[in-house]
C-alpha atoms as a PDB file:
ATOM      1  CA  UNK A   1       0.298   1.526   0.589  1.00  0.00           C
ATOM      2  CA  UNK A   2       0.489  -1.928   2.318  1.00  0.00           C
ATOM      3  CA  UNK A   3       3.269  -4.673   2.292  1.00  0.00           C
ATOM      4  CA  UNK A   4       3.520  -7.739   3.657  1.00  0.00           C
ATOM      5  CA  UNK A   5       5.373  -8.824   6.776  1.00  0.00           C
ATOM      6  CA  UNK A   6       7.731 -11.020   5.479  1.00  0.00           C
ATOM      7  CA  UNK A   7       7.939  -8.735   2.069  1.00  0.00           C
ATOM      8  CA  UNK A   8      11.975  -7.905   1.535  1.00  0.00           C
ATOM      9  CA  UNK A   9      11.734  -5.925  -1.781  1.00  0.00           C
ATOM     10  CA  UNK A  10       9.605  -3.048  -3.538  1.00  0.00           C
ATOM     11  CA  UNK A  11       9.306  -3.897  -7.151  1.00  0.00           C
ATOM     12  CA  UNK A  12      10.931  -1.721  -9.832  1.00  0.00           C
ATOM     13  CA  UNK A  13       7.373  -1.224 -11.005  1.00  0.00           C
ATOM     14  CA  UNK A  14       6.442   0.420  -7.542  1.00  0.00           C
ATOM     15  CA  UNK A  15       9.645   2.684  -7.957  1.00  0.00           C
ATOM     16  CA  UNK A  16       8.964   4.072 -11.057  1.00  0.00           C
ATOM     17  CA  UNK A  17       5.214   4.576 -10.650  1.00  0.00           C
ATOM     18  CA  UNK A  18       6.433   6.986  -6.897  1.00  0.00           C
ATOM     19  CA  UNK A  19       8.960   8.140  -9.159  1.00  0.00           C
ATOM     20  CA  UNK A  20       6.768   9.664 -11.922  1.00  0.00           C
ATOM     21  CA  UNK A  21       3.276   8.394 -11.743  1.00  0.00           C
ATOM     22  CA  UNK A  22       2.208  10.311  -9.163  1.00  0.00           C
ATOM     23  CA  UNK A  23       1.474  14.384  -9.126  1.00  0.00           C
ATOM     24  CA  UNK A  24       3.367  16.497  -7.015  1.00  0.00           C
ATOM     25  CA  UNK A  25       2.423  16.865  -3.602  1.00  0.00           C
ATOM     26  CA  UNK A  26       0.888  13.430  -3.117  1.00  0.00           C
ATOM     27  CA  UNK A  27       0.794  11.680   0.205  1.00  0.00           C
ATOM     28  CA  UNK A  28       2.076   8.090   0.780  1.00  0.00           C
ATOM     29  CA  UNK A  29       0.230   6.445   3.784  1.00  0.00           C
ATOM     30  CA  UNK A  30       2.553   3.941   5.281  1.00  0.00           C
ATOM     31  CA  UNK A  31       1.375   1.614   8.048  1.00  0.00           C
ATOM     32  CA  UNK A  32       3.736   1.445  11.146  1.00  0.00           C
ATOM     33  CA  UNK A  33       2.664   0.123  14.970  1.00  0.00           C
ATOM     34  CA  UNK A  34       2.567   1.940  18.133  1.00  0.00           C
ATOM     35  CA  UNK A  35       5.325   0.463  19.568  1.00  0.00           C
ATOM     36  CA  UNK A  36       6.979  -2.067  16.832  1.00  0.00           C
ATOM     37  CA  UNK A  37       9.244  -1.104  14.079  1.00  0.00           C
ATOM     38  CA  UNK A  38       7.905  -0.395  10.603  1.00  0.00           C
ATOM     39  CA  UNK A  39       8.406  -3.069   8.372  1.00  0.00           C
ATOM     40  CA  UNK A  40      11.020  -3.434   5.534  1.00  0.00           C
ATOM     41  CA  UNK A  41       8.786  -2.786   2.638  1.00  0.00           C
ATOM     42  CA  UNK A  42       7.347   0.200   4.277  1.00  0.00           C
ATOM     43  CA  UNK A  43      11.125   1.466   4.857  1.00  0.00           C
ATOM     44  CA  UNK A  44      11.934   0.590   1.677  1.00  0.00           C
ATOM     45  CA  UNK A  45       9.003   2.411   0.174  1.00  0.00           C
ATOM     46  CA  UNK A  46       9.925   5.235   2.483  1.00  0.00           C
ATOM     47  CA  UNK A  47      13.040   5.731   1.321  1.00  0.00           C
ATOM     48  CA  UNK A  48      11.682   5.481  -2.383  1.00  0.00           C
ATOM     49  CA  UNK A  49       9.326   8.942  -1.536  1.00  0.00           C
ATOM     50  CA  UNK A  50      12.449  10.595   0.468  1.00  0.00           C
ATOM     51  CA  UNK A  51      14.796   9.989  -2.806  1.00  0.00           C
ATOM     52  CA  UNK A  52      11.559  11.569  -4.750  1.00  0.00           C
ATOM     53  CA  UNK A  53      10.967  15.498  -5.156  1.00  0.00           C
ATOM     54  CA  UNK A  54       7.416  15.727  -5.419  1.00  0.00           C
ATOM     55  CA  UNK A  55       5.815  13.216  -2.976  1.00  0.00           C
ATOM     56  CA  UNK A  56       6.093  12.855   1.021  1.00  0.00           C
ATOM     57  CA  UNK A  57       5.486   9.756   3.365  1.00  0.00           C
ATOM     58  CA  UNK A  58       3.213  10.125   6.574  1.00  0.00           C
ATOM     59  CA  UNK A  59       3.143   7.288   9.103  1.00  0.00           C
ATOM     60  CA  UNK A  60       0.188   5.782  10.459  1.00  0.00           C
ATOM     61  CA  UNK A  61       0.024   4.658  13.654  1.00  0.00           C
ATOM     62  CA  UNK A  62      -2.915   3.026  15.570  1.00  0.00           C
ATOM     63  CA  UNK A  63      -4.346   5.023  18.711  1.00  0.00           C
ATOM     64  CA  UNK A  64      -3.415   3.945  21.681  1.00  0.00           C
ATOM     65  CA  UNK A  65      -6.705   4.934  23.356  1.00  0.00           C
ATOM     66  CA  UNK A  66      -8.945   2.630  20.661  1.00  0.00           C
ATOM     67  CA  UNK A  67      -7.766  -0.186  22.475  1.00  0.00           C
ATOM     68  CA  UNK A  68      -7.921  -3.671  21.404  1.00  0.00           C
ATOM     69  CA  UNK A  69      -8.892  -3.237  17.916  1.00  0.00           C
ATOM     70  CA  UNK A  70      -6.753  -0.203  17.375  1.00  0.00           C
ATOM     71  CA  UNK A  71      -5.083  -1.649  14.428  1.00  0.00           C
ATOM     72  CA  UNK A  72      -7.962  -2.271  12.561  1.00  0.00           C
ATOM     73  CA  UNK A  73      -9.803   0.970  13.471  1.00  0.00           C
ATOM     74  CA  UNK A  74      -5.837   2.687  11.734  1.00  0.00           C
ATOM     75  CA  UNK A  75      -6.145   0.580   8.703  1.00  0.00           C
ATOM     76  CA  UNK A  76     -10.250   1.821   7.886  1.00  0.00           C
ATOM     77  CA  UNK A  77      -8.974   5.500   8.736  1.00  0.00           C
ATOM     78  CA  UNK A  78      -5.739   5.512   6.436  1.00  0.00           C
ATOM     79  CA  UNK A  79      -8.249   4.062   3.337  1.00  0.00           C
ATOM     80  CA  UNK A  80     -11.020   6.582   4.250  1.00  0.00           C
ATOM     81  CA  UNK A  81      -8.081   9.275   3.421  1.00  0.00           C
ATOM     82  CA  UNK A  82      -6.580   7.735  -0.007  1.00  0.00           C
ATOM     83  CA  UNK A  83      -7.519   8.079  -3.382  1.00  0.00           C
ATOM     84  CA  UNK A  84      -6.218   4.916  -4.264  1.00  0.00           C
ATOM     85  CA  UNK A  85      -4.546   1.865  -2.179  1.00  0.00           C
ATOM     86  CA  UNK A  86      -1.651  -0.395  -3.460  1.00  0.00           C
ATOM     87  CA  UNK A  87      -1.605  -4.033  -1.993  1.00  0.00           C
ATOM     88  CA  UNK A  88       1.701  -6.236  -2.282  1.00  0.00           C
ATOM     89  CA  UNK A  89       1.686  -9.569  -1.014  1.00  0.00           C
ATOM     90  CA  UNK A  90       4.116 -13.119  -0.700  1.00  0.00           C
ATOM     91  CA  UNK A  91       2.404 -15.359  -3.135  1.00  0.00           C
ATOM     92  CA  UNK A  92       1.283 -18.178  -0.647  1.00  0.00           C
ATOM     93  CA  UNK A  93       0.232 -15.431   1.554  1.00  0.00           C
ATOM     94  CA  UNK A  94      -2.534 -13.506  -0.217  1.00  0.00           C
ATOM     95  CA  UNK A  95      -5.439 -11.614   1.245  1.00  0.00           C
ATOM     96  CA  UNK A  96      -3.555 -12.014   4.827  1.00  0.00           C
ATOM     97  CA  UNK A  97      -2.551 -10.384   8.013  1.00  0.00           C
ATOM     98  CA  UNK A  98      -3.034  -6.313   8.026  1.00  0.00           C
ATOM     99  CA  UNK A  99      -2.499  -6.162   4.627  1.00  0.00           C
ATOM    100  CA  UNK A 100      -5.441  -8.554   3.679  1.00  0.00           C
ATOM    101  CA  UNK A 101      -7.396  -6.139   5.703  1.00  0.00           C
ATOM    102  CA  UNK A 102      -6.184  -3.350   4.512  1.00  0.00           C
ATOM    103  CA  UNK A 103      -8.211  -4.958   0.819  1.00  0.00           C
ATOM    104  CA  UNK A 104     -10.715  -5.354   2.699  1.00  0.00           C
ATOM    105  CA  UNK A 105     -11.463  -1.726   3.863  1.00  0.00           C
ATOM    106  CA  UNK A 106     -10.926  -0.684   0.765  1.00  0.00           C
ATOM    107  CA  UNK A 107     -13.346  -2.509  -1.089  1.00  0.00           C
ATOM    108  CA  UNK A 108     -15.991  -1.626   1.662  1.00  0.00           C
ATOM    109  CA  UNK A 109     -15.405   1.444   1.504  1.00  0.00           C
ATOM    110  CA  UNK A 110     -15.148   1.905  -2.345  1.00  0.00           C
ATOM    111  CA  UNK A 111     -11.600   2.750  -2.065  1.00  0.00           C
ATOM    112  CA  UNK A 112      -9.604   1.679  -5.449  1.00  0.00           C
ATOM    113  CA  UNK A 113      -7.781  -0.868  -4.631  1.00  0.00           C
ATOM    114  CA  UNK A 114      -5.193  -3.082  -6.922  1.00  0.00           C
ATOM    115  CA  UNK A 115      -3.323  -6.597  -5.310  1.00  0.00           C
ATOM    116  CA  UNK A 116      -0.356  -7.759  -6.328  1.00  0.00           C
ATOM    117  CA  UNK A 117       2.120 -10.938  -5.470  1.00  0.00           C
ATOM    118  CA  UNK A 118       5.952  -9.969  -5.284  1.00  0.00           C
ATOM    119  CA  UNK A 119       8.564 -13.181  -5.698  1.00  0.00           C
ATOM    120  CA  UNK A 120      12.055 -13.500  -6.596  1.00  0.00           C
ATOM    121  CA  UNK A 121      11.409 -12.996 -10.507  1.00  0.00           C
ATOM    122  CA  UNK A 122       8.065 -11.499 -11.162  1.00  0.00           C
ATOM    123  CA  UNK A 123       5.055  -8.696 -10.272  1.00  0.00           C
ATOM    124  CA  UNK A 124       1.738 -10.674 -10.454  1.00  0.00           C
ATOM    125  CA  UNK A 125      -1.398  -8.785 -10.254  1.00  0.00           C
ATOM    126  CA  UNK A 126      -4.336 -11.181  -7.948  1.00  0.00           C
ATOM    127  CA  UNK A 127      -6.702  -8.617  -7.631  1.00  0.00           C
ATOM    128  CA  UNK A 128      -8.333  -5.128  -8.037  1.00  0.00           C
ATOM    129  CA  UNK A 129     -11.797  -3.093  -6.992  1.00  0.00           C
ATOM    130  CA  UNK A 130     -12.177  -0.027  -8.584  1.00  0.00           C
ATOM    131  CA  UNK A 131     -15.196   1.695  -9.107  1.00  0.00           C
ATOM    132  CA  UNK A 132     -15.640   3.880 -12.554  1.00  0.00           C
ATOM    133  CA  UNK A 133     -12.001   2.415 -13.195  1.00  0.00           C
ATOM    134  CA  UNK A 134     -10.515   5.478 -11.944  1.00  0.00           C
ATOM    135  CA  UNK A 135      -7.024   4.811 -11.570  1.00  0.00           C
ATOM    136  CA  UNK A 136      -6.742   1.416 -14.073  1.00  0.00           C
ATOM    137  CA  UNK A 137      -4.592   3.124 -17.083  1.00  0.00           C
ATOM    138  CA  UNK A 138      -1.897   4.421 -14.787  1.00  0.00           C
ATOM    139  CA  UNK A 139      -1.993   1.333 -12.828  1.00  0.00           C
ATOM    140  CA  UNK A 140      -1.896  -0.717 -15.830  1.00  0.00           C
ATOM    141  CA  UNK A 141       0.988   1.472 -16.922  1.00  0.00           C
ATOM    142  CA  UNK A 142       3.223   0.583 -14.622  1.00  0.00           C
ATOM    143  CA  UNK A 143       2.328  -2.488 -13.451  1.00  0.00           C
ATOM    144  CA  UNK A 144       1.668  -4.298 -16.418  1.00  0.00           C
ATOM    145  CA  UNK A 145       4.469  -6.336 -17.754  1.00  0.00           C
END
């Protein structure tokens, strides 16, 4: 899961599909740096899985020792371990920052991957790469208006 900086709200649609779209025992990668503060989406998200019964949050946090590109080398490791990546972005700011790269690795690395835009009023979906359509009916599900 990856949320913009400046994001200040999870969508209703991303609480209901943690709340009952996902099995039981699922994993929720959230991104977090070494020495900064997560930001509030993650939190928000976080608190989403925590209020949930069946799914737990794990941090990801670059590695010190990779240096100068260790936040890049932490975004291609926490897409090599999901099934499936969720992408929410400010609508003038699509496809950038971390979370832009985040899309990025996914699509390299085959990873389904769906975008979305999050505003004051509305869910917009900008983008998706998923091979065999693997995860595109519960997707479309829940974040379909």
């Amino acid at each position: 899961m990856a949320g913009a900086s400046r994001l200040q709200a999870v969508p209703w649609a991303l609480y209901e599909f943690l709340m009952d779209g996902l099995p039981a025992g699922t994993t929720i990668l959230l991104r977090r740096g070494l020495t900064t503060s997560p930001g509030h989406f993650e939190k928000l998200t976080r608190e989403i899985v925590r209020q949930s019964s069946h799914l737990e949050a794990r941090w990801v946090q670059p590695d010190p020792d990779d240096g100068p590109g260790a936040v890049f080398l932490r975004d291609n490791a926490m897409v090599a371990a999901a099934d499936l990546v969720l992408a929410f972005f400010e609508p003038h700011h699509v496809m950038e920052g971390g979370t832009g790269h985040v899309v990025e690795s996914a699509v390299d690395q085959a990873v389904p991957v769906y975008s979305f835009t999050i505003d004051d009023t509305a869910l917009v979906r900008v983008g998706d790469h998923d091979p065999g359509a693997i995860w595109q009916e519960t997707v479309e599900a829940y974040f379909t208006q």
